[in-house]
C-alpha atoms as a PDB file:
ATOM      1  CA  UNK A   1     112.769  93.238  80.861  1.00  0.00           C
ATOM      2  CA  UNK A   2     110.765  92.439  77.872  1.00  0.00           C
ATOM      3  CA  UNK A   3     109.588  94.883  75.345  1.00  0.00           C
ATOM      4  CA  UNK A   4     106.213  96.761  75.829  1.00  0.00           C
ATOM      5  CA  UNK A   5     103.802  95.751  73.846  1.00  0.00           C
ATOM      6  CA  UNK A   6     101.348  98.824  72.151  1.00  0.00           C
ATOM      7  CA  UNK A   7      97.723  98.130  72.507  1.00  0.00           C
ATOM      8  CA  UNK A   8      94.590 100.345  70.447  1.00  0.00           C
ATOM      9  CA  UNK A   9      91.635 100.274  72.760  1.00  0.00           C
ATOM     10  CA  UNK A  10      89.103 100.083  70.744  1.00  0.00           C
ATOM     11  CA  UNK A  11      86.249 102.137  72.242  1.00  0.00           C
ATOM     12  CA  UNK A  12      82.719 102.325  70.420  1.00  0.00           C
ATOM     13  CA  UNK A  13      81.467 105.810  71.582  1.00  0.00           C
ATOM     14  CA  UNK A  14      78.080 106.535  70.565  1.00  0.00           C
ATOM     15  CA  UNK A  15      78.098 110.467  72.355  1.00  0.00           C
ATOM     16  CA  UNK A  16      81.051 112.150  71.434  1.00  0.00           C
ATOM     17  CA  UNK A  17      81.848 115.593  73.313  1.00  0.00           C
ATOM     18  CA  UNK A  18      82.283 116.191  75.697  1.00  0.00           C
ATOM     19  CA  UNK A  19      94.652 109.567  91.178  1.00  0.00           C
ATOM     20  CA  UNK A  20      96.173 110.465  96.346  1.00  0.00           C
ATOM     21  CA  UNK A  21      96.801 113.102  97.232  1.00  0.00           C
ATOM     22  CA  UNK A  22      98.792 112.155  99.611  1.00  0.00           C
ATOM     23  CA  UNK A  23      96.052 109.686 100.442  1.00  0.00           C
ATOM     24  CA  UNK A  24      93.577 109.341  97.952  1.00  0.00           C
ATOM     25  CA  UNK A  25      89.975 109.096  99.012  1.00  0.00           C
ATOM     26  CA  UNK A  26      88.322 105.784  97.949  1.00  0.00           C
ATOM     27  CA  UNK A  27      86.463 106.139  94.531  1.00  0.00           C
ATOM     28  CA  UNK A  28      83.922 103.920  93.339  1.00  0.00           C
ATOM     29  CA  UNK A  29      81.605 103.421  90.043  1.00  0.00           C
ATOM     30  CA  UNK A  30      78.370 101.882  90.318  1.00  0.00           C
ATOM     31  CA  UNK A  31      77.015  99.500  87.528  1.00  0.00           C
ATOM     32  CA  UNK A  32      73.704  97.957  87.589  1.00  0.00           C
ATOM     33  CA  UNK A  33      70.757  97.093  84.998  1.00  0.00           C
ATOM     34  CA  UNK A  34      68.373  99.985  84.704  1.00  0.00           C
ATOM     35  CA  UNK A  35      64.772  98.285  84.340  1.00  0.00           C
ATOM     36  CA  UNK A  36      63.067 101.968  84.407  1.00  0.00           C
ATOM     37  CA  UNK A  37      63.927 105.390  84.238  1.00  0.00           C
ATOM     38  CA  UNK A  38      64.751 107.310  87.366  1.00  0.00           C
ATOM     39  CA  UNK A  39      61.291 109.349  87.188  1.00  0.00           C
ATOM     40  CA  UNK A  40      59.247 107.102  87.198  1.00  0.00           C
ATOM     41  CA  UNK A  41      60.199 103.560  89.036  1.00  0.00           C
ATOM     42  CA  UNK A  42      56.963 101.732  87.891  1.00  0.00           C
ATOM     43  CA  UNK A  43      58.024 102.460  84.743  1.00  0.00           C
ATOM     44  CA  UNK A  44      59.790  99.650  82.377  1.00  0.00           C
ATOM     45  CA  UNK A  45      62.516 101.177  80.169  1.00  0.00           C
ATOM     46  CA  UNK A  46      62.518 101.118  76.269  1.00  0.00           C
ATOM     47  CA  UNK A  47      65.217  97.904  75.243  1.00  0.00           C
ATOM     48  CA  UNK A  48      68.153 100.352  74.285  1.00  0.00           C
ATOM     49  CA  UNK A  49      67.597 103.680  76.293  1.00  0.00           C
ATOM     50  CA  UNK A  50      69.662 104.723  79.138  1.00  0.00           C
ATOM     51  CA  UNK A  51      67.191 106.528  82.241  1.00  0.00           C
ATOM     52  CA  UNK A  52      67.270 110.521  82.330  1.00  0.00           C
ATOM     53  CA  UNK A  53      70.687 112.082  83.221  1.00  0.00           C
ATOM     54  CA  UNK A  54      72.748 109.305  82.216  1.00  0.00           C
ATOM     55  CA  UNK A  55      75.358 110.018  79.383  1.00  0.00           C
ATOM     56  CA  UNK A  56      76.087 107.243  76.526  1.00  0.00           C
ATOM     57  CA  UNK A  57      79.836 106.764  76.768  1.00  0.00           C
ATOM     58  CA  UNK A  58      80.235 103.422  75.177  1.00  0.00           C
ATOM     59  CA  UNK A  59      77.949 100.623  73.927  1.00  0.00           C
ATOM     60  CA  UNK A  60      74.639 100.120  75.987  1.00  0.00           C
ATOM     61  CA  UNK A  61      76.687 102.036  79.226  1.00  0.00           C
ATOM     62  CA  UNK A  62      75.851 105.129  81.052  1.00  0.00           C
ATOM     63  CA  UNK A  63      77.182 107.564  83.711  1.00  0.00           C
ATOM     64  CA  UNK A  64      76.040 110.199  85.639  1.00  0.00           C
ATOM     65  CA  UNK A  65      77.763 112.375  88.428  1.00  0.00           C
ATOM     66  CA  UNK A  66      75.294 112.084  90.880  1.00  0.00           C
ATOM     67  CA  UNK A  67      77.144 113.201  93.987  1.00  0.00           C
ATOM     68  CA  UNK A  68      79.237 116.755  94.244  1.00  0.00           C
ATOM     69  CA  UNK A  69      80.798 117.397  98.009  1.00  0.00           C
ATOM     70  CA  UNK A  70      82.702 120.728  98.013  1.00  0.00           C
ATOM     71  CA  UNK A  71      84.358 122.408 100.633  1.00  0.00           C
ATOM     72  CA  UNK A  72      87.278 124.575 101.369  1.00  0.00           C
ATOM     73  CA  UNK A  73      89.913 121.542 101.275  1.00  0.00           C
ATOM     74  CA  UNK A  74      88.838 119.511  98.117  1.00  0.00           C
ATOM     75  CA  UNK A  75      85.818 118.688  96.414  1.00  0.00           C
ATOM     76  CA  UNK A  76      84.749 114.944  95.443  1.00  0.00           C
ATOM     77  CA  UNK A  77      82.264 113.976  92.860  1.00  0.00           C
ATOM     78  CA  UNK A  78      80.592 110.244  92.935  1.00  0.00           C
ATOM     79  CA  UNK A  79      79.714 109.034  89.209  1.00  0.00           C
ATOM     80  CA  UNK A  80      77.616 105.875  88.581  1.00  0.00           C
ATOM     81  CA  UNK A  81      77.239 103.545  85.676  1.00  0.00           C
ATOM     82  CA  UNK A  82      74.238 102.139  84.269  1.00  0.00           C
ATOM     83  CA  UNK A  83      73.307  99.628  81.249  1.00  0.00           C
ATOM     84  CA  UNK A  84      70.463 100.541  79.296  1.00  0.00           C
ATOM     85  CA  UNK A  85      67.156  98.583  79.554  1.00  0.00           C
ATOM     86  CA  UNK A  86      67.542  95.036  77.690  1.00  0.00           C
ATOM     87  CA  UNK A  87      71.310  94.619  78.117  1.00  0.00           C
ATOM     88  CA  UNK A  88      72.915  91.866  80.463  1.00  0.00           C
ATOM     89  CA  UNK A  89      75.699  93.863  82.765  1.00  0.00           C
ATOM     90  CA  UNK A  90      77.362  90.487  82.938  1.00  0.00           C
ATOM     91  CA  UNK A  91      78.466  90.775  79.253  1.00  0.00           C
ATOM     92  CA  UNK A  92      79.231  94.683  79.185  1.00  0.00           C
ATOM     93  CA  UNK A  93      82.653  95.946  80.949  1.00  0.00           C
ATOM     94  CA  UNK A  94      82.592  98.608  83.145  1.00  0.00           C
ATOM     95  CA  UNK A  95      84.330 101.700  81.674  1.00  0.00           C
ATOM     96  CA  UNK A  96      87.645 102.366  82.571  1.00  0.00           C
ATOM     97  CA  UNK A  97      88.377 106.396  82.439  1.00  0.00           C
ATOM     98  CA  UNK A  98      91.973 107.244  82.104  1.00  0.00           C
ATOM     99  CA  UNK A  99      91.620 110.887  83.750  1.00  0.00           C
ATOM    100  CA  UNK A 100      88.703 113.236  84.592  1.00  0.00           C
ATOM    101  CA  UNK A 101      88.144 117.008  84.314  1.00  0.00           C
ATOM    102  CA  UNK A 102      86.140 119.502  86.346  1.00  0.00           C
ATOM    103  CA  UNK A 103      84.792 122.953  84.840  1.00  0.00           C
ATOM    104  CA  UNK A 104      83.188 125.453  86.932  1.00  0.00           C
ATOM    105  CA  UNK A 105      82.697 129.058  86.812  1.00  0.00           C
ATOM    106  CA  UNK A 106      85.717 129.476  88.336  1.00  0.00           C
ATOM    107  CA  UNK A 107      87.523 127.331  86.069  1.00  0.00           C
ATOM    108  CA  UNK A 108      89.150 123.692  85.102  1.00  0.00           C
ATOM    109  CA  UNK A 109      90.836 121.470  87.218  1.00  0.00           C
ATOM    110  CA  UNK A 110      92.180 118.207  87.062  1.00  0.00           C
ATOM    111  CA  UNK A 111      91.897 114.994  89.211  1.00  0.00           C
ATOM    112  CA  UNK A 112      94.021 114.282  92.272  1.00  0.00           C
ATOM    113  CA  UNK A 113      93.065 110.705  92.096  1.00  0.00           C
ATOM    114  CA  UNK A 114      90.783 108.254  91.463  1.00  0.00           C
ATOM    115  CA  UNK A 115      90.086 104.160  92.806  1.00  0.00           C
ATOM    116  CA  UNK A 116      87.794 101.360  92.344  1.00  0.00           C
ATOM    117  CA  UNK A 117      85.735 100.223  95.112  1.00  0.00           C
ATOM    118  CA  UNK A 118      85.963  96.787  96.297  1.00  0.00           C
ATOM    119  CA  UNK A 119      82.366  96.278  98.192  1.00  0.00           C
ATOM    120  CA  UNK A 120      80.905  98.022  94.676  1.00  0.00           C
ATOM    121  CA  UNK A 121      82.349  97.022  91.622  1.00  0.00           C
ATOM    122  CA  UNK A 122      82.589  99.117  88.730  1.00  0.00           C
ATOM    123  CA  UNK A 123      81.988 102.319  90.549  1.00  0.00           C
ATOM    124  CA  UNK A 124      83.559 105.580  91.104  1.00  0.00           C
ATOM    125  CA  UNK A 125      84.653 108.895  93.578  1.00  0.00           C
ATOM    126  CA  UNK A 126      87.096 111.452  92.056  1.00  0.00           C
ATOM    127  CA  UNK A 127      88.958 113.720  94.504  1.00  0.00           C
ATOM    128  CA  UNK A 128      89.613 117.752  93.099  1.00  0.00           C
ATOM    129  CA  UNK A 129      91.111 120.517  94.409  1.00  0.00           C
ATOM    130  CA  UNK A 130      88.183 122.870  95.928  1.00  0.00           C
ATOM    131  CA  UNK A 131      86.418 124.344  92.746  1.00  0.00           C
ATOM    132  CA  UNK A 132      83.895 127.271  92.959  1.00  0.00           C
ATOM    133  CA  UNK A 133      80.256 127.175  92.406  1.00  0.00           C
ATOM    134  CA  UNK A 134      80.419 123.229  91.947  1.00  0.00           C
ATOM    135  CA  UNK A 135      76.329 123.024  91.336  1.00  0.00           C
ATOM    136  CA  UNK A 136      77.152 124.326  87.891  1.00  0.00           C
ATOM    137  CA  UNK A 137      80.259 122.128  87.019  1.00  0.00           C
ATOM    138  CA  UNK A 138      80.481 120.020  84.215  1.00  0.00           C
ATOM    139  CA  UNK A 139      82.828 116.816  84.805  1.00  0.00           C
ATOM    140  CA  UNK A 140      84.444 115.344  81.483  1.00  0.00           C
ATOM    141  CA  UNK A 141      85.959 112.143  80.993  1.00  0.00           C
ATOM    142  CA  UNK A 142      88.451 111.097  78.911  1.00  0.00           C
ATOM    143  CA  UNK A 143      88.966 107.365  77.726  1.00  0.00           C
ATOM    144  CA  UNK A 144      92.464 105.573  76.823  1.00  0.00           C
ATOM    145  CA  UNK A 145      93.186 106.103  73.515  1.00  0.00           C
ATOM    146  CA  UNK A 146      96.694 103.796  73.008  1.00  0.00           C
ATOM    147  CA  UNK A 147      98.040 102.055  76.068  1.00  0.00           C
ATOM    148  CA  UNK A 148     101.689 100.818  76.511  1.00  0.00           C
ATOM    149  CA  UNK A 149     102.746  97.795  78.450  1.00  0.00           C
ATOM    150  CA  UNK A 150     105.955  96.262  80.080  1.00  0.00           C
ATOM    151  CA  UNK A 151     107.127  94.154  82.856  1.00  0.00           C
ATOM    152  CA  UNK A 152     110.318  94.547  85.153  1.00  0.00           C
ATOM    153  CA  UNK A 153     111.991  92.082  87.668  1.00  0.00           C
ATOM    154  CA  UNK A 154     113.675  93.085  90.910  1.00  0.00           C
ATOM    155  CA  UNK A 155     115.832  90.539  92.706  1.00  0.00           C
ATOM    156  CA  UNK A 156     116.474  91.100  96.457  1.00  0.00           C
ATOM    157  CA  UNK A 157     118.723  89.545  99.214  1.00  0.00           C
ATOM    158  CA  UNK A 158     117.233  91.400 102.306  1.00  0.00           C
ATOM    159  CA  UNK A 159     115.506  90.511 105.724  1.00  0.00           C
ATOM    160  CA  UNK A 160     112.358  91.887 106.602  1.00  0.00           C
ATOM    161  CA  UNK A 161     111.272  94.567 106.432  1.00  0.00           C
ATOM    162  CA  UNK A 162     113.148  95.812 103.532  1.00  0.00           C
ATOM    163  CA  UNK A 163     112.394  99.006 100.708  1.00  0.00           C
ATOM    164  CA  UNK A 164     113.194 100.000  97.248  1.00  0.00           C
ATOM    165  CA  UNK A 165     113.343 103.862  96.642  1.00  0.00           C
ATOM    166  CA  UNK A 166     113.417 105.355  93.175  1.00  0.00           C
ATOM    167  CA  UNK A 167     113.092 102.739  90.986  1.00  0.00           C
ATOM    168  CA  UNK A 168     112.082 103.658  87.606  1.00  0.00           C
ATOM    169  CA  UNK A 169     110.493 101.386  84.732  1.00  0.00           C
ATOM    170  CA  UNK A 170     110.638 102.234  81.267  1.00  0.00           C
ATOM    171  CA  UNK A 171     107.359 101.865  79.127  1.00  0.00           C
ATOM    172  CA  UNK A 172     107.818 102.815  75.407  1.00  0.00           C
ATOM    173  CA  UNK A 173     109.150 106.609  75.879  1.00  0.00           C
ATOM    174  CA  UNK A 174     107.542 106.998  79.234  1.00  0.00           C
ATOM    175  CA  UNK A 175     108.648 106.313  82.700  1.00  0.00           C
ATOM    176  CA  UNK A 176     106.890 104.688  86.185  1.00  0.00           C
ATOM    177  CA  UNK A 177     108.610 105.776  89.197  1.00  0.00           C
ATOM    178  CA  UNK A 178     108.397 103.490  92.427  1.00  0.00           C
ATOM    179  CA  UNK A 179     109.422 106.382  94.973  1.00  0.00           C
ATOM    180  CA  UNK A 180     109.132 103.545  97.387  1.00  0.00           C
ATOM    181  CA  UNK A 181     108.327  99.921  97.895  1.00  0.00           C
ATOM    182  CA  UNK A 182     108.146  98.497 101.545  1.00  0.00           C
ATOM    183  CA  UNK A 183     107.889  94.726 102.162  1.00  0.00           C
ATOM    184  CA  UNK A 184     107.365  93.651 105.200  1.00  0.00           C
ATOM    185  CA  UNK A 185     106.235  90.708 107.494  1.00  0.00           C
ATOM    186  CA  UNK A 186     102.350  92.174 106.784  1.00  0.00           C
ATOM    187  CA  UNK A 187     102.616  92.406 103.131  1.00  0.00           C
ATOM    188  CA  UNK A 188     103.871  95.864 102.639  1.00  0.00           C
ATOM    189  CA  UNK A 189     103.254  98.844 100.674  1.00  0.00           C
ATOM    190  CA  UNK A 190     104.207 101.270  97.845  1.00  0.00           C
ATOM    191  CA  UNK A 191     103.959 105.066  96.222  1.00  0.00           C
ATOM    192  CA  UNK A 192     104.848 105.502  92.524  1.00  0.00           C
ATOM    193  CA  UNK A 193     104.526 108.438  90.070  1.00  0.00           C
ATOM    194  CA  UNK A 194     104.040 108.756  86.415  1.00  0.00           C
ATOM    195  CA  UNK A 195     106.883 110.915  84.681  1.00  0.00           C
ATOM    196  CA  UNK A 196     105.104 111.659  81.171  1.00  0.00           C
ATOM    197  CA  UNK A 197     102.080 109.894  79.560  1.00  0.00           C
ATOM    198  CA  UNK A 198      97.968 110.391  80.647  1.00  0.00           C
ATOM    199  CA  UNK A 199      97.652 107.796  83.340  1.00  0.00           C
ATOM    200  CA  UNK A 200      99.286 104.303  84.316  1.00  0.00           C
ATOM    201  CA  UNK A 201      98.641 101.509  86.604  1.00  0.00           C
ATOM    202  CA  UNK A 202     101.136  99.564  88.029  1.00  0.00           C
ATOM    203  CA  UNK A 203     100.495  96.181  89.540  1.00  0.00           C
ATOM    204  CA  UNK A 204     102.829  93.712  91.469  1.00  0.00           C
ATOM    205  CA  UNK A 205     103.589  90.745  92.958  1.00  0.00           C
ATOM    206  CA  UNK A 206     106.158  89.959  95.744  1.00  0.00           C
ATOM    207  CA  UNK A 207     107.551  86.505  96.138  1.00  0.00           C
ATOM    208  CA  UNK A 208     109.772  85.016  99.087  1.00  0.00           C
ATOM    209  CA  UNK A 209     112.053  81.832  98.801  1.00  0.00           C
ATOM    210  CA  UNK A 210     110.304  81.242  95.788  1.00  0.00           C
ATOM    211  CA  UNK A 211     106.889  81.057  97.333  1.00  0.00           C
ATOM    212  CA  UNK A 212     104.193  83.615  96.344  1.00  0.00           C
ATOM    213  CA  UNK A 213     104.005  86.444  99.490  1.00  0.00           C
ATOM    214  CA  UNK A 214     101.824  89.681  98.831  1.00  0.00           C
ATOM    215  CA  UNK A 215     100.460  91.294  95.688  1.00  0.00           C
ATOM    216  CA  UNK A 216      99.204  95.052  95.081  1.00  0.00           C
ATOM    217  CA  UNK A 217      95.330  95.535  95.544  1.00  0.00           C
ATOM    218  CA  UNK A 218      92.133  96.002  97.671  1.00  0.00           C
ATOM    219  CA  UNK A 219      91.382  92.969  98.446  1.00  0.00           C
ATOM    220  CA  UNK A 220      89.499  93.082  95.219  1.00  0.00           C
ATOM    221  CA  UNK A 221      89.440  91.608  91.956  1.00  0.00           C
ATOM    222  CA  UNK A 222      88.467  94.759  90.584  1.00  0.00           C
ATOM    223  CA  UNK A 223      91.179  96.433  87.764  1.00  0.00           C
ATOM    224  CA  UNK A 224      92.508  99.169  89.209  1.00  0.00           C
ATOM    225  CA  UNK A 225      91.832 102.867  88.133  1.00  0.00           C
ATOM    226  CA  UNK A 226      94.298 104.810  85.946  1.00  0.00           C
ATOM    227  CA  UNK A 227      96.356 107.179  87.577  1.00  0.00           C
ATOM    228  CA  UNK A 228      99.197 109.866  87.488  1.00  0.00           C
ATOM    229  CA  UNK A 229     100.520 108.598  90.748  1.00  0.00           C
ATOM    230  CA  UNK A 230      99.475 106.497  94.192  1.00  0.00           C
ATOM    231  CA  UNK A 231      99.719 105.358  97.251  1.00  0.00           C
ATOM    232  CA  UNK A 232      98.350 101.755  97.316  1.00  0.00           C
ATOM    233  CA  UNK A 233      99.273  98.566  99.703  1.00  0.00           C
ATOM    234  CA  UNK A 234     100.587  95.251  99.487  1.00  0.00           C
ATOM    235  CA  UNK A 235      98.015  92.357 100.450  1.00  0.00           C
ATOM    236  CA  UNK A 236      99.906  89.453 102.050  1.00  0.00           C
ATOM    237  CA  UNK A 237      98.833  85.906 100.231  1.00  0.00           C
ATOM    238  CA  UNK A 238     101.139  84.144 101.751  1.00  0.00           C
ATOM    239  CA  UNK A 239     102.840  82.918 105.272  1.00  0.00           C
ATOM    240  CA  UNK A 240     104.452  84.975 107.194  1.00  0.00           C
ATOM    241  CA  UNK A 241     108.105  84.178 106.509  1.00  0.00           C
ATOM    242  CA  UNK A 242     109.704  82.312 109.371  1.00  0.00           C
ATOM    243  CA  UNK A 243     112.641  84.899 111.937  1.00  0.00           C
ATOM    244  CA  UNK A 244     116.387  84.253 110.602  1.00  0.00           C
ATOM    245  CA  UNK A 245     119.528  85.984 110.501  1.00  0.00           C
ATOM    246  CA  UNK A 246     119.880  85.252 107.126  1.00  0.00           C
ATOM    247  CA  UNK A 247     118.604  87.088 104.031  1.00  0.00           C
ATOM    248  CA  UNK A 248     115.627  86.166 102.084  1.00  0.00           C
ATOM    249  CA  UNK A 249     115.706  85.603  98.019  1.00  0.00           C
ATOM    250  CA  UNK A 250     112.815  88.069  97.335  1.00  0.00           C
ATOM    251  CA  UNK A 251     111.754  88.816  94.014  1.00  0.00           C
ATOM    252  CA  UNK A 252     109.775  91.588  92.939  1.00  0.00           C
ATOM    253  CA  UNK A 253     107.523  91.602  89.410  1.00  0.00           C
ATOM    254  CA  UNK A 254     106.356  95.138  88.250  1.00  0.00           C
ATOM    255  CA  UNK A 255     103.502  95.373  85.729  1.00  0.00           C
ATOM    256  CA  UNK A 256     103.286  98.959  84.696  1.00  0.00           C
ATOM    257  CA  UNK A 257     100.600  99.940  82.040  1.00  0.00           C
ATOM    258  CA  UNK A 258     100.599 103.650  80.874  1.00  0.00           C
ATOM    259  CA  UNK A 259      98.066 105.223  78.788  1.00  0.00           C
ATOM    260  CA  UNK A 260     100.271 106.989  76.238  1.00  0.00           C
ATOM    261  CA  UNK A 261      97.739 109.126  74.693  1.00  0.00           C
ATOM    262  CA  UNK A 262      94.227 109.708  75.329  1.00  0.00           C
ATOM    263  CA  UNK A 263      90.939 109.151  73.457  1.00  0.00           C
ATOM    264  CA  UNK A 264      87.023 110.307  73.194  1.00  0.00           C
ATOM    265  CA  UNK A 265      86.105 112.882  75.638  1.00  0.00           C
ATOM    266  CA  UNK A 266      82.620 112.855  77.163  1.00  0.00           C
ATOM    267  CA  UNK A 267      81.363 115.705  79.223  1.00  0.00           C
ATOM    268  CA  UNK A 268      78.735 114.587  82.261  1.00  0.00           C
ATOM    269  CA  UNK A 269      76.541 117.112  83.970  1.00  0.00           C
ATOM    270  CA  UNK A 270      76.743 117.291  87.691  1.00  0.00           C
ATOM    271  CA  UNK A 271      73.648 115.966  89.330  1.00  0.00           C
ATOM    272  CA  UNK A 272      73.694 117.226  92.977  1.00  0.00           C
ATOM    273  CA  UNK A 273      75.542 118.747  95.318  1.00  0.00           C
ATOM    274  CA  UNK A 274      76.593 118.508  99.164  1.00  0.00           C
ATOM    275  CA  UNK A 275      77.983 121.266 101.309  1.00  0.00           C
ATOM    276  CA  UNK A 276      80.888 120.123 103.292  1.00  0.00           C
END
């Protein structure tokens, strides 16, 4: 295992302020050019300004919660991105939050779980427990302040399918925890857990017989989210590994990255809201 590396993010905010279940629900960020603000579509924004209701978070981007559903089992807010008038999206990134916040009259709570969508890049749904009164709720995000890296190796001699329970990965003075990996003749899939620390990812790769076999993802090339733990599947890239009676050499790499404390905070007013 090689030592993790320590990395500053270095985040520009201009507005300072202000992961599933069992099965997260899929959560996506949008991020398009705004040419006018949302008043008035005939309208051609100002080079610079962000439309009404959108909240600067970093350089030339803006979000805005624009869809609350609330009901008696969860509640699940939709938050889009924008670029203000005059910038190219292709040279801004999308902003990765490491965790969000819900207040409401009847108090704070904290994600469940968050994901990136793969037909809509750069957008986002956040799943909460039920909150009350969520047409006044105020959702804050915080950003990665100092993120921690490492990589781990596992070496297997299994057939198919085969799992790894409780694994754990050190990064810096925090821990992953694979609660299980399953590899199987599909691809596979896996559930891990962050011990300590604000949010990870964890990404991986599975080879067979020394030939690449499934990686972690959506089918996407889009970063995943940070969370505090997930259930997420393994996409099969390569053949199906031919029947034997013998076990295969399968090696596993583990890319966990863990936010090890946060950063800016930026509260974003809730837009609308849907009943259940």
């Amino acid at each position: 295992m090689s030592e993790p590396t320590t990395e500053e993010v270095p985040w520009k905010i201009p507005v300072s302020a202000a992961i599933l279940g069992a099965l997260l629900t899929a959560i996506y960020v949008i991020f398009t050019i705004v040419n006018a603000p949302t008043e008035d579509p005939d309208a051609v924004a100002e080079s610079g300004t962000l439309p009404s209701g959108h909240v600067a978070v970093m350089n030339n981007v803006g979000m805005r919660a624009d869809v609350l559903r609330s009901s008696s089992e969860g509640t699940t807010v939709f938050v889009s991105s924008v670029v203000s008038g005059g910038t190219d999206p292709g040279t801004t990134s999308p902003v990765a939050v490491a965790t969000w916040e819900l207040a409401s009259t009847g108090g704070n709570v904290s994600m469940i779980g968050q994901s990136l969508a793969s037909a809509t890049p750069a957008a986002v749904t956040i799943d909460f427990p039920p909150v009350q009164d969520g047409g006044s709720s105020t959702l804050t995000a915080t950003l990665p302040g100092k993120i921690e890296e490492a990589d781990d190796v596992l070496t297997i001699s299994a057939g198919l399918p085969t799992a790894v329970v409780d694994h754990r990965i050190t990064v810096g003075d925090h821990v992953v925890v694979v609660d299980e990996l399953v590899i199987d003749e599909q691809g596979g899939w896996m559930q891990w857990h962050l011990e300590s620390g604000v949010a990870a990812k964890l990404d991986v790769v599975v080879s067979i017989d020394g030939l690449a076999f499934a990686v972690s993802g959506d089918g996407s090339d889009a970063e995943p989210a940070w969370n505090q733990r997930r259930v997420m599947q393994l996409l099969r890239v390569g053949t199906a590994p031919p029947e034997s009676d013998s076990p295969f050499n399968i090696t596993v790499e583990l890319y966990p990255a863990v936010v090890t404390a946060p950063g800016d905070s930026i509260e974003i007013p809730i837009g609308s809201v849907a009943g259940p």
